[in-house]
C-alpha atoms as a PDB file:
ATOM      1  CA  UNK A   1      92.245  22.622-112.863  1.00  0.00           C
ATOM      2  CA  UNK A   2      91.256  24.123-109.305  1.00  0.00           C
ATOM      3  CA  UNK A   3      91.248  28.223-108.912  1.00  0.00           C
ATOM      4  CA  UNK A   4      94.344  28.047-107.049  1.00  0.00           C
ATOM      5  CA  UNK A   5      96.053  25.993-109.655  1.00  0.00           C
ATOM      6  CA  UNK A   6      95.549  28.721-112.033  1.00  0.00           C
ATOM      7  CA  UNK A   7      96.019  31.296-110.130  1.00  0.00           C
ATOM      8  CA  UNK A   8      99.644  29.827-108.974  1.00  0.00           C
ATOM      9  CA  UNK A   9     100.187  28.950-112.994  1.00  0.00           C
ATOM     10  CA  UNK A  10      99.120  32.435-113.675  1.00  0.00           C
ATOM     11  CA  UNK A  11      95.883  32.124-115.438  1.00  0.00           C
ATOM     12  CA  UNK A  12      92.973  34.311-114.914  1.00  0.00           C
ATOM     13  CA  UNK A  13      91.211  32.732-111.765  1.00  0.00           C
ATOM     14  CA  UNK A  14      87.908  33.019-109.434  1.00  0.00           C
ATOM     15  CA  UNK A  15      89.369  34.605-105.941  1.00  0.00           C
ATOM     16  CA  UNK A  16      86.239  34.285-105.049  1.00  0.00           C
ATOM     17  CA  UNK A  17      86.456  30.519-104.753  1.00  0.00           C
ATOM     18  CA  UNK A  18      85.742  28.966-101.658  1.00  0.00           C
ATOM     19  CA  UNK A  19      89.735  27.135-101.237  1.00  0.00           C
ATOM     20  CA  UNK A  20      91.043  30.312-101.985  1.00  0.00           C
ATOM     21  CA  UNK A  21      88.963  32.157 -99.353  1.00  0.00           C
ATOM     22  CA  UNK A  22      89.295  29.581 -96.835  1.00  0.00           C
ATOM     23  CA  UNK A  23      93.269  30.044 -97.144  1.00  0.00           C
ATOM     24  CA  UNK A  24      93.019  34.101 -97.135  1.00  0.00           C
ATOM     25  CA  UNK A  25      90.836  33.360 -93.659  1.00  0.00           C
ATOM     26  CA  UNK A  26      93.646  31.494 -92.366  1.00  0.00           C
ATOM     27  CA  UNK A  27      96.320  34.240 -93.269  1.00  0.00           C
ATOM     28  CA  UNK A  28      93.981  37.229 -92.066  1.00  0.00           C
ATOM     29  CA  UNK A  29      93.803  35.246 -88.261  1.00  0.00           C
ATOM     30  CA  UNK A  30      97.913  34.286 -88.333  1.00  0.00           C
ATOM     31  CA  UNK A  31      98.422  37.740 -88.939  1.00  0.00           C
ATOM     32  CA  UNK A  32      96.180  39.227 -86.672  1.00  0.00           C
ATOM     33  CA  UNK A  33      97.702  37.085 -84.087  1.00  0.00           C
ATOM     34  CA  UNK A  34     101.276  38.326 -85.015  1.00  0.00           C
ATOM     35  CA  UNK A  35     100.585  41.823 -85.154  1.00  0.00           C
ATOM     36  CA  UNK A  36      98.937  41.508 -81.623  1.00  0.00           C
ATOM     37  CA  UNK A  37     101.730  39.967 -80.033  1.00  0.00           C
ATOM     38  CA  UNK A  38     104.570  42.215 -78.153  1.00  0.00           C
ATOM     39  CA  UNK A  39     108.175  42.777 -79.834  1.00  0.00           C
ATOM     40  CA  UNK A  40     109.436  40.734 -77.796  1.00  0.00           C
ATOM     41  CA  UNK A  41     108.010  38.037 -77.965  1.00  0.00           C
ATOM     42  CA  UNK A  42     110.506  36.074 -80.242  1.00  0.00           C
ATOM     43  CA  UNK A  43     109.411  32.453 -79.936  1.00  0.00           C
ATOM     44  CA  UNK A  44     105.727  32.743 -80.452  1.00  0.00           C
ATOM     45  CA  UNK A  45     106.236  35.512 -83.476  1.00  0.00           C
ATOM     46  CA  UNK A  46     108.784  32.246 -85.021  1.00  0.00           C
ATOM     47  CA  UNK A  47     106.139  30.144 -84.401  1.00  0.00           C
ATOM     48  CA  UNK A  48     102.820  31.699 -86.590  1.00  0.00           C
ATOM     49  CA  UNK A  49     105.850  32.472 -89.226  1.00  0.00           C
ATOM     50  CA  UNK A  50     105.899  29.015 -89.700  1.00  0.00           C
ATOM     51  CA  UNK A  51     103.252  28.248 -89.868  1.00  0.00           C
ATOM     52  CA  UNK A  52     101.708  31.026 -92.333  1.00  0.00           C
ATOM     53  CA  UNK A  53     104.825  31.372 -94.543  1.00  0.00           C
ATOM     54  CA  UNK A  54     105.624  28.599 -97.097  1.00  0.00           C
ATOM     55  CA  UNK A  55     109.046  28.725 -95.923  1.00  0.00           C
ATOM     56  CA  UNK A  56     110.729  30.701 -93.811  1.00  0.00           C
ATOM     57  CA  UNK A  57     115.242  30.603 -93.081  1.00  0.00           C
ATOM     58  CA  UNK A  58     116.935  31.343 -89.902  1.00  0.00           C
ATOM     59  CA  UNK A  59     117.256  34.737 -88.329  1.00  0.00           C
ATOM     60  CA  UNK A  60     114.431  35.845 -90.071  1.00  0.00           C
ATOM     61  CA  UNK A  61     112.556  39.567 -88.349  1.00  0.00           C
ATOM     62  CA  UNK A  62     109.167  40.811 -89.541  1.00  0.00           C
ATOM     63  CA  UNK A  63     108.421  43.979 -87.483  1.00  0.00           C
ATOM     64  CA  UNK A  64     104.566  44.171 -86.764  1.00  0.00           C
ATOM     65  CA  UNK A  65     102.361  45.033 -88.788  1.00  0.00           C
ATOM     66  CA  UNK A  66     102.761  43.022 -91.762  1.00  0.00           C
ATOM     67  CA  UNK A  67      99.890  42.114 -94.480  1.00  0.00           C
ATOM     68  CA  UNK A  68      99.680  38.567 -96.716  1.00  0.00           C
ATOM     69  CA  UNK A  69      96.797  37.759 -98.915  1.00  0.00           C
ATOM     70  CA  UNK A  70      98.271  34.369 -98.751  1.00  0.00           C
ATOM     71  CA  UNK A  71     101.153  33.540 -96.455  1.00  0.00           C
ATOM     72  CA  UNK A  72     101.773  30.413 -97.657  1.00  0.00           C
ATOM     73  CA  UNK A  73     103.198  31.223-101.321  1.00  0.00           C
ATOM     74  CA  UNK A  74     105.672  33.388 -99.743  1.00  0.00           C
ATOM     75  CA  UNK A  75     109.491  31.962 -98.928  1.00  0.00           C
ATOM     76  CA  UNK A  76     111.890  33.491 -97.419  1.00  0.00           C
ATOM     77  CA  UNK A  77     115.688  32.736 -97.124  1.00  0.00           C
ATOM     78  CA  UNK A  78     118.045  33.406 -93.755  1.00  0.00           C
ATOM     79  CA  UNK A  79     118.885  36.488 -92.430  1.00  0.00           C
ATOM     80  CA  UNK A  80     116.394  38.599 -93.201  1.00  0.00           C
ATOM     81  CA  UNK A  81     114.943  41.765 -91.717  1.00  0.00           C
ATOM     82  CA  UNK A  82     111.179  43.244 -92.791  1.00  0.00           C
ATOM     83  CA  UNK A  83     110.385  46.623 -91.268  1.00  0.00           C
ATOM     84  CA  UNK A  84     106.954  47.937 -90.223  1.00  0.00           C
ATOM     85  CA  UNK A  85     104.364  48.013 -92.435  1.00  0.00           C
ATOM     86  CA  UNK A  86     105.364  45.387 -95.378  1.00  0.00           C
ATOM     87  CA  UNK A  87     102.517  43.908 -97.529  1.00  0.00           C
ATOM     88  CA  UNK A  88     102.611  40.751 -99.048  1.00  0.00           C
ATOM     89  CA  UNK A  89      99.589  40.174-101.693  1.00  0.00           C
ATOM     90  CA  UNK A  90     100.988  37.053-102.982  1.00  0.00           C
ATOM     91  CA  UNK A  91      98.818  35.269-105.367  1.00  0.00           C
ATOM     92  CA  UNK A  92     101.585  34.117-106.876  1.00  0.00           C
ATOM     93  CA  UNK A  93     104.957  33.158-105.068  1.00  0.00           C
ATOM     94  CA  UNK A  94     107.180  35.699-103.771  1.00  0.00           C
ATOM     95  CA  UNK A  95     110.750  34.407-103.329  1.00  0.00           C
ATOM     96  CA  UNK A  96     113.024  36.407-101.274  1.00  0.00           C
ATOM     97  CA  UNK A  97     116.748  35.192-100.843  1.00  0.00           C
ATOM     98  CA  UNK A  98     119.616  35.267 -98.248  1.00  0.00           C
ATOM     99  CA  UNK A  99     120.194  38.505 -96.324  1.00  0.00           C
ATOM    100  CA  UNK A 100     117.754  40.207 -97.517  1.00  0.00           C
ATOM    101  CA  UNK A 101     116.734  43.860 -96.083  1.00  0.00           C
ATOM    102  CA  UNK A 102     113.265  45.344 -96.398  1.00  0.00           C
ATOM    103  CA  UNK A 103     112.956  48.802 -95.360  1.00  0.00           C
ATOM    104  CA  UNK A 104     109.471  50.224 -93.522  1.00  0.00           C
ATOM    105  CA  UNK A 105     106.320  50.251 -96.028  1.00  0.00           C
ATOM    106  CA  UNK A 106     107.622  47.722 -98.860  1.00  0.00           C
ATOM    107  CA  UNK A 107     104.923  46.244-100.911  1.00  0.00           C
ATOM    108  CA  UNK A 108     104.913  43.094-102.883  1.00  0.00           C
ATOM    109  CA  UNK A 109     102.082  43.328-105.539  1.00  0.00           C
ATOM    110  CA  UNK A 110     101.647  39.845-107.366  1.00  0.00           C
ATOM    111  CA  UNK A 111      98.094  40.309-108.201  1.00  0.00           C
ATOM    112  CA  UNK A 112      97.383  41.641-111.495  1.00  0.00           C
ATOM    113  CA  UNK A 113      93.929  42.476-113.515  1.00  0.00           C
ATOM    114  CA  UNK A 114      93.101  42.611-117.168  1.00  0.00           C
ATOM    115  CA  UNK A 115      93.735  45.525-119.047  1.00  0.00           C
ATOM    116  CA  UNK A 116      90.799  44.795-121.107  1.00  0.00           C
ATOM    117  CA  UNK A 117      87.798  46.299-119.306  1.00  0.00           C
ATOM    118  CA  UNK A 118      85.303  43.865-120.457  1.00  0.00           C
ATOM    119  CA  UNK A 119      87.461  41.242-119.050  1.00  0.00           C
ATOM    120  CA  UNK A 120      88.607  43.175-115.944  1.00  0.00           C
ATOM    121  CA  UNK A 121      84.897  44.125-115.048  1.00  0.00           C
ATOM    122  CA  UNK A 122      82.829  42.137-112.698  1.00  0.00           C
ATOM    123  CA  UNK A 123      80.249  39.461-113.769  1.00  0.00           C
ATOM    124  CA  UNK A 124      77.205  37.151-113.020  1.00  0.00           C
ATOM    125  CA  UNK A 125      77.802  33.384-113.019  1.00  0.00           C
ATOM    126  CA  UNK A 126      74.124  31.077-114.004  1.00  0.00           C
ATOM    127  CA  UNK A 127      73.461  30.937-110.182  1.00  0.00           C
ATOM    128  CA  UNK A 128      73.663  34.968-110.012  1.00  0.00           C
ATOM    129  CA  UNK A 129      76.632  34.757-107.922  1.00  0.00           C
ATOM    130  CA  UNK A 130      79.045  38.062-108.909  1.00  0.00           C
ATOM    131  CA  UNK A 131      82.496  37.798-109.210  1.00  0.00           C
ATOM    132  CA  UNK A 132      85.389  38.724-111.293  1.00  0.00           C
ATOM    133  CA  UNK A 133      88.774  37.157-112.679  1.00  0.00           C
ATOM    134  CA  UNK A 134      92.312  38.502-112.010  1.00  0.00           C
ATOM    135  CA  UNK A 135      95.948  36.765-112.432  1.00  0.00           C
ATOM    136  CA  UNK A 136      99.401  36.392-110.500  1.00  0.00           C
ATOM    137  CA  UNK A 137     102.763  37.067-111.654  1.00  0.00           C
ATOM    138  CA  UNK A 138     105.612  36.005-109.172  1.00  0.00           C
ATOM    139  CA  UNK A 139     108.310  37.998-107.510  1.00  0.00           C
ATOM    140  CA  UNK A 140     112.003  36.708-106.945  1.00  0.00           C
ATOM    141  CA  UNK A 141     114.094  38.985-104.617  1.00  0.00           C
ATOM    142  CA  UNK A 142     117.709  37.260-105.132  1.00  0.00           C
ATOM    143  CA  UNK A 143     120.327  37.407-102.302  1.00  0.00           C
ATOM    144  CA  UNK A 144     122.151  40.169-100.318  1.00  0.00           C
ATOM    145  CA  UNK A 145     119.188  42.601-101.941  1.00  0.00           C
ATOM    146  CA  UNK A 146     118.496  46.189-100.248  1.00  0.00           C
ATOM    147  CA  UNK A 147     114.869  47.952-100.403  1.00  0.00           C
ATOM    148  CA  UNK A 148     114.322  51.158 -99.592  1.00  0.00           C
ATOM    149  CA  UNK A 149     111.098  52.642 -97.642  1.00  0.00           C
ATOM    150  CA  UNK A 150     108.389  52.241 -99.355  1.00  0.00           C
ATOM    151  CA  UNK A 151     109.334  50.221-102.525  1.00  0.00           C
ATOM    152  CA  UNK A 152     106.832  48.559-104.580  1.00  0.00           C
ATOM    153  CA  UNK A 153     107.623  45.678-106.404  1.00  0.00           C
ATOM    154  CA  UNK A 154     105.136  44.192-109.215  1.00  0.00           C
ATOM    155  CA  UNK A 155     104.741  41.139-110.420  1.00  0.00           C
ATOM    156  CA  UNK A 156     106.545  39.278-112.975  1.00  0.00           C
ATOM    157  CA  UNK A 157     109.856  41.233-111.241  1.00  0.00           C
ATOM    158  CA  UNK A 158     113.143  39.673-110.636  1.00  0.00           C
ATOM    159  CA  UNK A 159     115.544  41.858-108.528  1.00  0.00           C
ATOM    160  CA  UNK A 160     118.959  40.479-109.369  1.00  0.00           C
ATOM    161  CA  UNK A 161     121.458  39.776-106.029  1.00  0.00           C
ATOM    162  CA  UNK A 162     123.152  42.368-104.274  1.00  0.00           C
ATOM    163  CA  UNK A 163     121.088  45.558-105.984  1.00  0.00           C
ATOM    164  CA  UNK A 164     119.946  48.253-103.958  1.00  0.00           C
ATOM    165  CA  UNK A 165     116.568  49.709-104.404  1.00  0.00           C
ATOM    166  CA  UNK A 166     116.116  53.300-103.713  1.00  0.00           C
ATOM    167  CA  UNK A 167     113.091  54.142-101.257  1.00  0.00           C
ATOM    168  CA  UNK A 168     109.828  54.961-103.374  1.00  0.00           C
ATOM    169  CA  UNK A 169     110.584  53.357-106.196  1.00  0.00           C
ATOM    170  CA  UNK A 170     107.835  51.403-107.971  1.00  0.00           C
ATOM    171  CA  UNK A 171     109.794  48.426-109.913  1.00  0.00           C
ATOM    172  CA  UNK A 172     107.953  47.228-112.885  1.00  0.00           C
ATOM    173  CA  UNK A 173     110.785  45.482-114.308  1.00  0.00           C
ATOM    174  CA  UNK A 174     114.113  43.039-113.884  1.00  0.00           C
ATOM    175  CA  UNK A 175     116.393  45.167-112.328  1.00  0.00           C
ATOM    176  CA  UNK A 176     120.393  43.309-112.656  1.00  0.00           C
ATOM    177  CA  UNK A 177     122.040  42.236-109.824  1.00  0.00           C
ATOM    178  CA  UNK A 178     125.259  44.811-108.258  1.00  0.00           C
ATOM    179  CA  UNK A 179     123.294  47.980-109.030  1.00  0.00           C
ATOM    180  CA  UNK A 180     121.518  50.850-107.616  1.00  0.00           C
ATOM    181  CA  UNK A 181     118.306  51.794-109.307  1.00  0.00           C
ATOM    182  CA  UNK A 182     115.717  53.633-108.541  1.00  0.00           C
ATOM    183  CA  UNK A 183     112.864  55.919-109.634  1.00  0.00           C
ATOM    184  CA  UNK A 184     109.160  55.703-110.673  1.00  0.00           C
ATOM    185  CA  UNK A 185     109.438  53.876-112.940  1.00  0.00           C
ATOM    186  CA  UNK A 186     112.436  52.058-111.436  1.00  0.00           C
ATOM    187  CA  UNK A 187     115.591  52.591-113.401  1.00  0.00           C
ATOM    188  CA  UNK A 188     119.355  51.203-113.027  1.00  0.00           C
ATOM    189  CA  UNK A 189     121.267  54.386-111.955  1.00  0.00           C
ATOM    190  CA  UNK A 190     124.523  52.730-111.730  1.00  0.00           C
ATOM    191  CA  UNK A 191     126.711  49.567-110.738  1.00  0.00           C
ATOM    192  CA  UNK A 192     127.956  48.962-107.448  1.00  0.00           C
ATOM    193  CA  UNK A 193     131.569  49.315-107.385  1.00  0.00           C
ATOM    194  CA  UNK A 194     135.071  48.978-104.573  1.00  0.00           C
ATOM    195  CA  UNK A 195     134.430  52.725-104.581  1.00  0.00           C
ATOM    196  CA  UNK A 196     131.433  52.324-102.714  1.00  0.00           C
ATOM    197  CA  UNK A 197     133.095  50.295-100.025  1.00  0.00           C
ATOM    198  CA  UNK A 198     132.825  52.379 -96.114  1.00  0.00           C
ATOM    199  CA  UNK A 199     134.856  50.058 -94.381  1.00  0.00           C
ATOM    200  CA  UNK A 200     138.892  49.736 -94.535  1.00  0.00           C
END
């Protein structure tokens, strides 16, 4: 089994392995040519999208400047808007639905390390090359899904369709779909109802 395999199947992995380096090289140029280009340049921003994402909708907007450790395990549905200043380290996949809104300094944390410190801590392989092992959990963002300014959202976290993430909140959890939650941790505060309705 290759590094990436494992690190996509969530095993502890090498990131240090040269595939896996090679595809955070690519990433790091696509996205230093997208967060050089001008706003409005629409066709060229679609364009390295493409071809860093590992699938990308329609009417899809990522305001510059954006961060992936990856790109390409991150897919993203139609309709979507990403403010300024979202980070993607996605080691594992990220999976973001349909009209989905991302408010300004959202983070999407896949990458994980052993609590153990002996296994956490960095060590010598028989050529006396250092490195260290760490894992991915994956994050699915289901449809019609609101986050607030400067959510973080850990691995291993579903956020169910249509809830609404309050801005700051760190979720470390499932959070159901037709809710509002929020908090550090992130906790459901309560369903979305008709009374919540602004129009009509």
């Amino acid at each position: 089994m290759t590094e990436r395999e494992k690190m996509l199947a969530g095993r502890l992995y090498d990131p240090s392995d040269r595939e896996l380096a090679c595809l955070r090289e690519k990433a790091f140029r696509l996205v230093g040519q997208f967060n050089g280009l001008d706003k409005t340049e629409n066709g060229p921003q679609r364009d390295i999208l493409r071809q860093l994402l590992g699938g990308m909708g329609e009417h899809v907007t990522f305001r510059a400047a954006v961060r992936f450790d990856y790109g390409c395990n991150t897919y993203v549905g139609d309709n979507c808007y990403f403010n300024f200043n979202a980070v993607f380290l996605d080691c594992a996949e990220i999976r973001i639905g349909s009209n989905v809104m991302v408010g300004p300094g959202v983070s999407f944390f896949t990458a994980l390390h052993p609590l153990l410190a002996e296994e956490r801590n960095a060590r010598t392989d028989g050529n006396g090359r250092r490195y260290n092992l760490e894992y991915a959990r994956p994050i699915t963002v289901e449809d019609s899904v609101w986050l607030g300014g400067g959510v973080i959202v850990n691995g291993g976290v579903t956020i169910g369709r249509g809830a609404v993430i309050g801005s700051g909140s760190v979720v470390t959890r499932d959070i159901p779909p037709g809710v509002v939650a929020a908090g550090v941790p992130c906790r459901v505060i309560r369903p979305i109802t008709e009374a919540d309705r602004m129009e009509g």
